[in-house]
PDB file of N, CA and C in Angstrom:
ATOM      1  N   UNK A   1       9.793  -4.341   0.543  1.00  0.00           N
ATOM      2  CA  UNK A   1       8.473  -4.508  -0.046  1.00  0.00           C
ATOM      3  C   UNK A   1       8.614  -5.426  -1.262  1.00  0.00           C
ATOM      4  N   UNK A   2       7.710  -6.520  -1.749  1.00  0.00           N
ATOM      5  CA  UNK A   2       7.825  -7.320  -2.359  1.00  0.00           C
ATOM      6  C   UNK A   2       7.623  -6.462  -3.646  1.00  0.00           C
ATOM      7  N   UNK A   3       6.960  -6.015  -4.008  1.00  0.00           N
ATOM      8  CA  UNK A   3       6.222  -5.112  -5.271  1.00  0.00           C
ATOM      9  C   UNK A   3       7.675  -4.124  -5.416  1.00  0.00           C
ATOM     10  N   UNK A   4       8.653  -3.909  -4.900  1.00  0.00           N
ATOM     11  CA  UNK A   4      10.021  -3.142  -5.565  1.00  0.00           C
ATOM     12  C   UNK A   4      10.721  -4.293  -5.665  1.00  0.00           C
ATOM     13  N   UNK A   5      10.675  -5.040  -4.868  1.00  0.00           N
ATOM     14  CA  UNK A   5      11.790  -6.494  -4.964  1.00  0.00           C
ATOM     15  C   UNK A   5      11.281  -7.246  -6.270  1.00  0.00           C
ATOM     16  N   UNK A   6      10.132  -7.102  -7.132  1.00  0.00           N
ATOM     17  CA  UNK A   6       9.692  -7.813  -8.381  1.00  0.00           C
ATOM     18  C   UNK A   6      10.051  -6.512  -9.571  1.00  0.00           C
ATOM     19  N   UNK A   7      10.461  -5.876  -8.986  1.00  0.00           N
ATOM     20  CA  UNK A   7      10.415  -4.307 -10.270  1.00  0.00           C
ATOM     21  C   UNK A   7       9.705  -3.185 -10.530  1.00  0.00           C
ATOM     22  N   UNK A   8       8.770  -2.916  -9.110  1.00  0.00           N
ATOM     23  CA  UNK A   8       8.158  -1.983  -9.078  1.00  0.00           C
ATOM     24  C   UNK A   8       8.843  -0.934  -8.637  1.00  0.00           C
ATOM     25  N   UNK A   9       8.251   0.253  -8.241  1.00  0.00           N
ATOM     26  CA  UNK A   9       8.904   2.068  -8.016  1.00  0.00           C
ATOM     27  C   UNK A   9       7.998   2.335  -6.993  1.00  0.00           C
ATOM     28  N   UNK A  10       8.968   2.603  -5.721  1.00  0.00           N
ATOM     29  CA  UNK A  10       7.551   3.202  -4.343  1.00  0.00           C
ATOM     30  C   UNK A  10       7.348   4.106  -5.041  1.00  0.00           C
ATOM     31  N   UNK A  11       6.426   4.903  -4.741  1.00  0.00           N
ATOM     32  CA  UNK A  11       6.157   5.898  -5.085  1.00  0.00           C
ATOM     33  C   UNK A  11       5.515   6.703  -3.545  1.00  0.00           C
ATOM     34  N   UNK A  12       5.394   6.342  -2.934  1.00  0.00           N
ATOM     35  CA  UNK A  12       5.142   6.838  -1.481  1.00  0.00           C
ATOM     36  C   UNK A  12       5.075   5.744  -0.526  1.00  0.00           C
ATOM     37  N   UNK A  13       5.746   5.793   0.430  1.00  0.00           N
ATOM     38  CA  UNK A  13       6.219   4.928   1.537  1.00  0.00           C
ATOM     39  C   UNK A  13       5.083   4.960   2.090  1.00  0.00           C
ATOM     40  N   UNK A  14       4.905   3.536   2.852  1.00  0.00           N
ATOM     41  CA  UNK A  14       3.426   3.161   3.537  1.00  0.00           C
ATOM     42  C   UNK A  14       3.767   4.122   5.036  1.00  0.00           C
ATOM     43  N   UNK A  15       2.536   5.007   5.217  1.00  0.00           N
ATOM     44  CA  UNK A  15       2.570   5.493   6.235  1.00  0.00           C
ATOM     45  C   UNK A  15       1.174   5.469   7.354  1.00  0.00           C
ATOM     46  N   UNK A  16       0.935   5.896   8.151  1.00  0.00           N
ATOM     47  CA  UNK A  16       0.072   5.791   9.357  1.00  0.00           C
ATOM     48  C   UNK A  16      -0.926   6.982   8.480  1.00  0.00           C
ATOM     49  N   UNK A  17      -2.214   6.733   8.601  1.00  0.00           N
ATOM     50  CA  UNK A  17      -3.029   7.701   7.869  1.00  0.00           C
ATOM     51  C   UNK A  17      -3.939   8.069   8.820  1.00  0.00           C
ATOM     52  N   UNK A  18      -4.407   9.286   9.057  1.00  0.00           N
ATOM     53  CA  UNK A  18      -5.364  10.040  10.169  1.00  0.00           C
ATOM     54  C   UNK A  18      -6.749   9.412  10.291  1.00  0.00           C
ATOM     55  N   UNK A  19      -7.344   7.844   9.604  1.00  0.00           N
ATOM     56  CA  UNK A  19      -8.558   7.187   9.699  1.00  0.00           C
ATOM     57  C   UNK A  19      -8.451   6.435  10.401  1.00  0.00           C
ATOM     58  N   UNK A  20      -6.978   5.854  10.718  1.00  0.00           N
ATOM     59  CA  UNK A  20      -6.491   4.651  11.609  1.00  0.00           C
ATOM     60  C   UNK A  20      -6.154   3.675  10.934  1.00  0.00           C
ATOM     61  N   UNK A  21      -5.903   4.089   9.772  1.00  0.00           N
ATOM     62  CA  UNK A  21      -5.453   3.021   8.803  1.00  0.00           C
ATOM     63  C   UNK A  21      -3.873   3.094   8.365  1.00  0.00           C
ATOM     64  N   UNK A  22      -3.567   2.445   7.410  1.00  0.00           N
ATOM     65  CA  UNK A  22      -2.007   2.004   7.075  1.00  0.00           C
ATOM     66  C   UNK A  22      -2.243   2.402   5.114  1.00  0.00           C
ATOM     67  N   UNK A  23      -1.323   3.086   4.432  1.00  0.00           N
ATOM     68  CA  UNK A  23      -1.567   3.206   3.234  1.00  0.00           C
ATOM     69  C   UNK A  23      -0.305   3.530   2.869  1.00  0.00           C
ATOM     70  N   UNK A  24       0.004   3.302   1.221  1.00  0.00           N
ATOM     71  CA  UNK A  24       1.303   3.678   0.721  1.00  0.00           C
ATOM     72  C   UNK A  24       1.015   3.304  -0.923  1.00  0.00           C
ATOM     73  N   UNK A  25       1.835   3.963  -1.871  1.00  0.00           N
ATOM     74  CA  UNK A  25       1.797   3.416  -3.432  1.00  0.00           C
ATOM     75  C   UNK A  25       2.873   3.242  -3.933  1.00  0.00           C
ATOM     76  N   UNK A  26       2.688   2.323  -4.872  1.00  0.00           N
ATOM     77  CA  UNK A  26       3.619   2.074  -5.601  1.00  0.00           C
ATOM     78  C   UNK A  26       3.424   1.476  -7.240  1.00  0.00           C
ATOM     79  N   UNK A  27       4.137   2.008  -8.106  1.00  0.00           N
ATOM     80  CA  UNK A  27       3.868   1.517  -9.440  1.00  0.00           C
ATOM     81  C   UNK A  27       4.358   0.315  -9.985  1.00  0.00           C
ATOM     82  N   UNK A  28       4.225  -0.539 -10.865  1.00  0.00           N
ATOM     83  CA  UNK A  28       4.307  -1.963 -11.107  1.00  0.00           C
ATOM     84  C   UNK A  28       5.463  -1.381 -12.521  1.00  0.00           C
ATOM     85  N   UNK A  29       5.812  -2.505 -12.980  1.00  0.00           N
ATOM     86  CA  UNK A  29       7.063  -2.134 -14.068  1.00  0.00           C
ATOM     87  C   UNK A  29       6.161  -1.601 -15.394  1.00  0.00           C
ATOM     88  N   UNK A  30       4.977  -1.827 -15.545  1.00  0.00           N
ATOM     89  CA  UNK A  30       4.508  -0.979 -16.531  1.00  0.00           C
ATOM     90  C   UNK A  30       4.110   0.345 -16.443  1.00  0.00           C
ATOM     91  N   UNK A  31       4.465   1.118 -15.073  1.00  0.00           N
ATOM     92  CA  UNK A  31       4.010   2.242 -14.856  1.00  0.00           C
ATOM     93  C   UNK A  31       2.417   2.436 -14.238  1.00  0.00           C
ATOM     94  N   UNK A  32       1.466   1.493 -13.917  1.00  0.00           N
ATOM     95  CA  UNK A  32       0.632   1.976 -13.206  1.00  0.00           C
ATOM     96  C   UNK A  32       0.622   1.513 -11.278  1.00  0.00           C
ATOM     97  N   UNK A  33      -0.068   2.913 -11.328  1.00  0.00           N
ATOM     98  CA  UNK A  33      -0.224   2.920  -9.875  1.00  0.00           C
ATOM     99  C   UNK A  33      -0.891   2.122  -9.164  1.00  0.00           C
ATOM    100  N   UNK A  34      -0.892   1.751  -8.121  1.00  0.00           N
ATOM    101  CA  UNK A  34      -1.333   0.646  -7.216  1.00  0.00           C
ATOM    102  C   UNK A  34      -1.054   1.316  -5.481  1.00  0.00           C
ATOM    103  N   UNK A  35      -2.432   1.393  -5.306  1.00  0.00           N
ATOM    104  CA  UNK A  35      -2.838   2.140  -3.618  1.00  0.00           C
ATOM    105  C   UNK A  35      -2.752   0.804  -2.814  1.00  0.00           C
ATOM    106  N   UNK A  36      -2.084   1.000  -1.993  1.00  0.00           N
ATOM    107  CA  UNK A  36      -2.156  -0.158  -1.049  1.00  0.00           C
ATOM    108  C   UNK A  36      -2.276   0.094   0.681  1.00  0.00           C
ATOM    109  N   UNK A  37      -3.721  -0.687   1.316  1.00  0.00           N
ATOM    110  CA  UNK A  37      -4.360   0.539   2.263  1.00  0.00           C
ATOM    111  C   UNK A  37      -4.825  -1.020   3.467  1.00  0.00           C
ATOM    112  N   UNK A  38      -4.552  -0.675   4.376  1.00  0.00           N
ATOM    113  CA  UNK A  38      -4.985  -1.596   5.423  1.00  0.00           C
ATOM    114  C   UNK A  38      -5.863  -0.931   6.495  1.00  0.00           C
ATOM    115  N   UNK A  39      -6.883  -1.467   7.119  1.00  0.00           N
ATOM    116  CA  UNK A  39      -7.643  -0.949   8.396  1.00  0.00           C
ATOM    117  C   UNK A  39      -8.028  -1.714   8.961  1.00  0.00           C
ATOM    118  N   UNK A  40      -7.632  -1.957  10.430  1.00  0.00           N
ATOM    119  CA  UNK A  40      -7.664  -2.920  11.083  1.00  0.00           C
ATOM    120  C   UNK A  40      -9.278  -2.603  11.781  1.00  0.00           C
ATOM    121  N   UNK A  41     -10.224  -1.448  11.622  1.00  0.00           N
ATOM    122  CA  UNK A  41     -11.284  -1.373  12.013  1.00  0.00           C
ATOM    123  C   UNK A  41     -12.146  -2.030  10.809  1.00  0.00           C
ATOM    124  N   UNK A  42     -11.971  -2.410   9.916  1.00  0.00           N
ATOM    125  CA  UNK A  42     -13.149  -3.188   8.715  1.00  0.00           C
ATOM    126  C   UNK A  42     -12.586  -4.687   8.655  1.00  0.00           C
ATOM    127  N   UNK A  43     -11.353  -5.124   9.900  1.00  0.00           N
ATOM    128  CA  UNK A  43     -11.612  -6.786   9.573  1.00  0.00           C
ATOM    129  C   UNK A  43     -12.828  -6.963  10.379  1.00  0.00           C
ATOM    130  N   UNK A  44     -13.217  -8.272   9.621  1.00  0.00           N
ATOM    131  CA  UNK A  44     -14.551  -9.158  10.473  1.00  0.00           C
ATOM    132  C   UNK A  44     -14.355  -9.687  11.744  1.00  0.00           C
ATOM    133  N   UNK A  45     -15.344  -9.626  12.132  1.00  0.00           N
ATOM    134  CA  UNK A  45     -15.355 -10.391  13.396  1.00  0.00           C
ATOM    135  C   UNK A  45     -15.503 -11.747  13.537  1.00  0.00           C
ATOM    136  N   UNK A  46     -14.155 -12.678  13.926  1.00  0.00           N
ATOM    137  CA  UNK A  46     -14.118 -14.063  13.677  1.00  0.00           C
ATOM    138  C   UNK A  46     -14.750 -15.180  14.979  1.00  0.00           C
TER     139      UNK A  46
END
């Protein structure tokens, strides 16, 4: 993950979430948290 490879701390490994989505956190070198969440049902339709 790029965000530990710059000096961040997982703080929970991206896992499969029961909405059908993709989510995981991790904190940045100053200590705040950062949710990081994907759903492939809210991309647009191209």
């Amino acid at each position: 993950m790029q965000a530990v490879a710059a000096g961040g701390t997982l703080v929970k490994t991206p896992h499969d979430i029961f909405w059908g989505g993709y989510a995981g956190y991790f904190a940045d070198p100053h200590g705040h948290r950062w949710d990081l969440v994907w759903n492939p049902q809210l991309l647009p339709d191209s």
